[in-house]
C-alpha atoms as a PDB file:
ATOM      1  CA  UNK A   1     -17.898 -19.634 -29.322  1.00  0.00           C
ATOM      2  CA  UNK A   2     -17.832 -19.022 -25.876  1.00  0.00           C
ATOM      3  CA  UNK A   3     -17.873 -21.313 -22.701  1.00  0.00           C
ATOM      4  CA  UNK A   4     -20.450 -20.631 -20.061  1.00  0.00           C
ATOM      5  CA  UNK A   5     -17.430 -20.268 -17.626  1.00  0.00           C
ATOM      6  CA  UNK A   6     -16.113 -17.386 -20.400  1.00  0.00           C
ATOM      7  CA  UNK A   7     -18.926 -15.571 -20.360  1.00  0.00           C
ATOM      8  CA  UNK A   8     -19.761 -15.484 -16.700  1.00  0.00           C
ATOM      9  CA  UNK A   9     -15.889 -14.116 -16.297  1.00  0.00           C
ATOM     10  CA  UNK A  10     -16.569 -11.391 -19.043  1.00  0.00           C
ATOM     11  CA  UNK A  11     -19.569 -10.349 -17.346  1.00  0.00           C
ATOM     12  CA  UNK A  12     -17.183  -9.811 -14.355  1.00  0.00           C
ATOM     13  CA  UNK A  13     -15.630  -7.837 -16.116  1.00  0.00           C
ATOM     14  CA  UNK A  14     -17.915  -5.842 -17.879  1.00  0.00           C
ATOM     15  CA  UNK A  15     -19.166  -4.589 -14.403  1.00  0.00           C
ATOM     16  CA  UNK A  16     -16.828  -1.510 -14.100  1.00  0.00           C
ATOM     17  CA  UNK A  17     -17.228  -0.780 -17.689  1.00  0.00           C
ATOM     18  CA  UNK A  18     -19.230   2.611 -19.071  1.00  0.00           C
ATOM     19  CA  UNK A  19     -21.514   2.450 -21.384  1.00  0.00           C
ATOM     20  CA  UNK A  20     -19.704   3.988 -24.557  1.00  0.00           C
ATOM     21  CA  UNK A  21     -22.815   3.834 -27.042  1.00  0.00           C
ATOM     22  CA  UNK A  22     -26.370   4.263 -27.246  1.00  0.00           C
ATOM     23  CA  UNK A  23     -29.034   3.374 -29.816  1.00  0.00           C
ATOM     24  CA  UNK A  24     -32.040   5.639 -29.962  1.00  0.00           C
ATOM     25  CA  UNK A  25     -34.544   6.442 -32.362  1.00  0.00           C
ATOM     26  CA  UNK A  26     -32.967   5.150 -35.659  1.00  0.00           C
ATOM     27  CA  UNK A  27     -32.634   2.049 -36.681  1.00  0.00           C
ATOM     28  CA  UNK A  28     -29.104   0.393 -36.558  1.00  0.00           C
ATOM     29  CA  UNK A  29     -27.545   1.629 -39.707  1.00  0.00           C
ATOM     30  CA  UNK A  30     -24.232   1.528 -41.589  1.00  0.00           C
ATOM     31  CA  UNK A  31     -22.831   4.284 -38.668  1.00  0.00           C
ATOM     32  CA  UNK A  32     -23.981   2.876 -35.902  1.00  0.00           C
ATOM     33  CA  UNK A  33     -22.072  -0.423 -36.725  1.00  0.00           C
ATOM     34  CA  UNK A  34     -19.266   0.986 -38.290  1.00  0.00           C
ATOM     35  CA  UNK A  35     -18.893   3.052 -34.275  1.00  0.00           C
ATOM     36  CA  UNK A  36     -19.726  -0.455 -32.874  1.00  0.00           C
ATOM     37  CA  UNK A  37     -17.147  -1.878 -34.773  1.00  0.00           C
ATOM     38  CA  UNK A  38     -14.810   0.799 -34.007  1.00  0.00           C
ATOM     39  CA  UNK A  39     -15.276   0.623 -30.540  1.00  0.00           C
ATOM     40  CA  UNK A  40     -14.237  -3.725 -30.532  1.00  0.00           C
ATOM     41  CA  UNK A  41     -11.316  -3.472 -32.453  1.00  0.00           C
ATOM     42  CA  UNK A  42     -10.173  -0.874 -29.989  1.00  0.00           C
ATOM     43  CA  UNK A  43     -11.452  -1.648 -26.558  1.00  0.00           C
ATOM     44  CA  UNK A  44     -12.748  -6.065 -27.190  1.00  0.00           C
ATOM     45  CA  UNK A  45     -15.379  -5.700 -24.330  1.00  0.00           C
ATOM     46  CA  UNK A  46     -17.755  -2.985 -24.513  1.00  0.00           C
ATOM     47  CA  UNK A  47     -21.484  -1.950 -23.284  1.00  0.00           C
ATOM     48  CA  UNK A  48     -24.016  -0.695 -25.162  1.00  0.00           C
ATOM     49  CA  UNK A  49     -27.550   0.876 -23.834  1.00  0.00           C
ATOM     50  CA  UNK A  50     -30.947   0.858 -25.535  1.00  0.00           C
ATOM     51  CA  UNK A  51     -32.570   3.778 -25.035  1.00  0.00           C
ATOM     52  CA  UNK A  52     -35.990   1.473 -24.723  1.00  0.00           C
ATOM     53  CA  UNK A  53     -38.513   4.796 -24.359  1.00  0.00           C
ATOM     54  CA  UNK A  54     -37.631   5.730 -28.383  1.00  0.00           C
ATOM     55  CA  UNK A  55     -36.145   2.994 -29.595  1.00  0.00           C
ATOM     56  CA  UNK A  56     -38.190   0.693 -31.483  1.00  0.00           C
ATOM     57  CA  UNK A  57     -35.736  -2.017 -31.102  1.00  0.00           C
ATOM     58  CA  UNK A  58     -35.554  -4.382 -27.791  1.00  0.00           C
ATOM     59  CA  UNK A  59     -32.327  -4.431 -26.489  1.00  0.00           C
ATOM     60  CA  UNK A  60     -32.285  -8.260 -27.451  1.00  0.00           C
ATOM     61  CA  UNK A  61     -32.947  -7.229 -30.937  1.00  0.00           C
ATOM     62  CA  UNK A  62     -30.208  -4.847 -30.951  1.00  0.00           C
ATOM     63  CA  UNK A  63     -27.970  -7.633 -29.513  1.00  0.00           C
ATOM     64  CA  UNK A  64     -28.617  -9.537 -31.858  1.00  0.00           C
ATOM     65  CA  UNK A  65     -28.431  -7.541 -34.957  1.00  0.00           C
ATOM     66  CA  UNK A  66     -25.025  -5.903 -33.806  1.00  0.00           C
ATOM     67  CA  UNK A  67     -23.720  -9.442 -32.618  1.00  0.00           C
ATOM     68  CA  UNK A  68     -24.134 -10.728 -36.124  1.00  0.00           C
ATOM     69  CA  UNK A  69     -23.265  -7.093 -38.145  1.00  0.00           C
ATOM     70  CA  UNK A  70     -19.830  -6.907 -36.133  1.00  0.00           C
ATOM     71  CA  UNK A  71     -19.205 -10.824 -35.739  1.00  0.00           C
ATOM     72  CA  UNK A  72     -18.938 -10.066 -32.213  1.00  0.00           C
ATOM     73  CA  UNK A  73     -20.708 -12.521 -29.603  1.00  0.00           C
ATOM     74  CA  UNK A  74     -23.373 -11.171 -26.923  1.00  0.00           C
ATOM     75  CA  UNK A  75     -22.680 -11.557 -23.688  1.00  0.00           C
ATOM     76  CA  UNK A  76     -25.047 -10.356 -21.671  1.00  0.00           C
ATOM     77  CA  UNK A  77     -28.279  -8.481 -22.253  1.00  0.00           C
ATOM     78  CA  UNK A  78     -29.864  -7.021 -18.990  1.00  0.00           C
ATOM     79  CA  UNK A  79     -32.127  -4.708 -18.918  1.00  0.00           C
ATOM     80  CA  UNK A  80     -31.658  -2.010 -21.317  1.00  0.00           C
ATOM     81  CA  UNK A  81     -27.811  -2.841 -21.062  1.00  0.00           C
ATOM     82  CA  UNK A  82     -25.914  -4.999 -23.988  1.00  0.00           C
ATOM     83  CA  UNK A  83     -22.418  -5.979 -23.531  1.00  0.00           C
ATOM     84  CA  UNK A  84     -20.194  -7.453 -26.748  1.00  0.00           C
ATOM     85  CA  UNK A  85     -17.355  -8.725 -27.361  1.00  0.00           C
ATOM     86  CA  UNK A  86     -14.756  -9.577 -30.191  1.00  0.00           C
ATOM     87  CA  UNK A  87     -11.351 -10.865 -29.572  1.00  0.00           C
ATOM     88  CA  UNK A  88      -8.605  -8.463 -30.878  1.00  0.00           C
ATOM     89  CA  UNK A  89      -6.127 -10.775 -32.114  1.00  0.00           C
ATOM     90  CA  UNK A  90      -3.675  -8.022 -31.576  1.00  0.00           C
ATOM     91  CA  UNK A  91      -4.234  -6.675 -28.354  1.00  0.00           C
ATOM     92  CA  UNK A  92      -5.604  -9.489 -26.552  1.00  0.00           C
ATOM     93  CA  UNK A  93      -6.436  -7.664 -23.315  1.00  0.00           C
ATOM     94  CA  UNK A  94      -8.553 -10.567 -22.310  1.00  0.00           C
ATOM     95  CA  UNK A  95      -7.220 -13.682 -23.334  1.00  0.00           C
ATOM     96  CA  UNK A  96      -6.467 -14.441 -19.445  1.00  0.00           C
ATOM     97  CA  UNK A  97      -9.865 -14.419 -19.383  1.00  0.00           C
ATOM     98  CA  UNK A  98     -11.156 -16.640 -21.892  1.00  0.00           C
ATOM     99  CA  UNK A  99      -8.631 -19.226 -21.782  1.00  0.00           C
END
């Protein structure tokens, strides 16, 4: 679990970052969170968009169903915009940042 003090340095971070995936009209499937999932173990801190015009998911939804799927931990949800992340044990890329 994440501080407050954590998150608001993550979200720094998650600034400059593109958005890598995007859920549309299906539902979040076995796929989906398998490229989610993908996508943590290689990069920790990624963004996600929800395509809100055909998606019948909010993006808090989506948060939270991919937070939980992935064991990652939401860390902000704005707008149509979702960032995650999951510390790679491994890489570590951010532990600077969350220590």
């Amino acid at each position: 679990m994440l501080t407050g003090k954590q998150r608001a340095n993550l979200r720094k971070l998650a600034n400059n970052l593109d958005t890598i995936i995007q859920i549309g009209k299906g539902n979040i499937e076995q796929p989906l969170i398998k490229q989610v999932d993908d996508a943590l173990a290689a990069r920790e801190l990624i963004k996600v968009r929800v395509l809100t015009e055909t998606s019948a998911l909010t993006p808090r939804e989506a948060a939270d169903i991919l937070a939980e799927a992935t064991n990652s931990e939401v860390i902000q949800v704005i707008g149509s915009r979702i960032v995650l992340f999951r510390r790679n044990p491994e890489k570590g890329k951010y532990d600077e940042y969350i220590n």
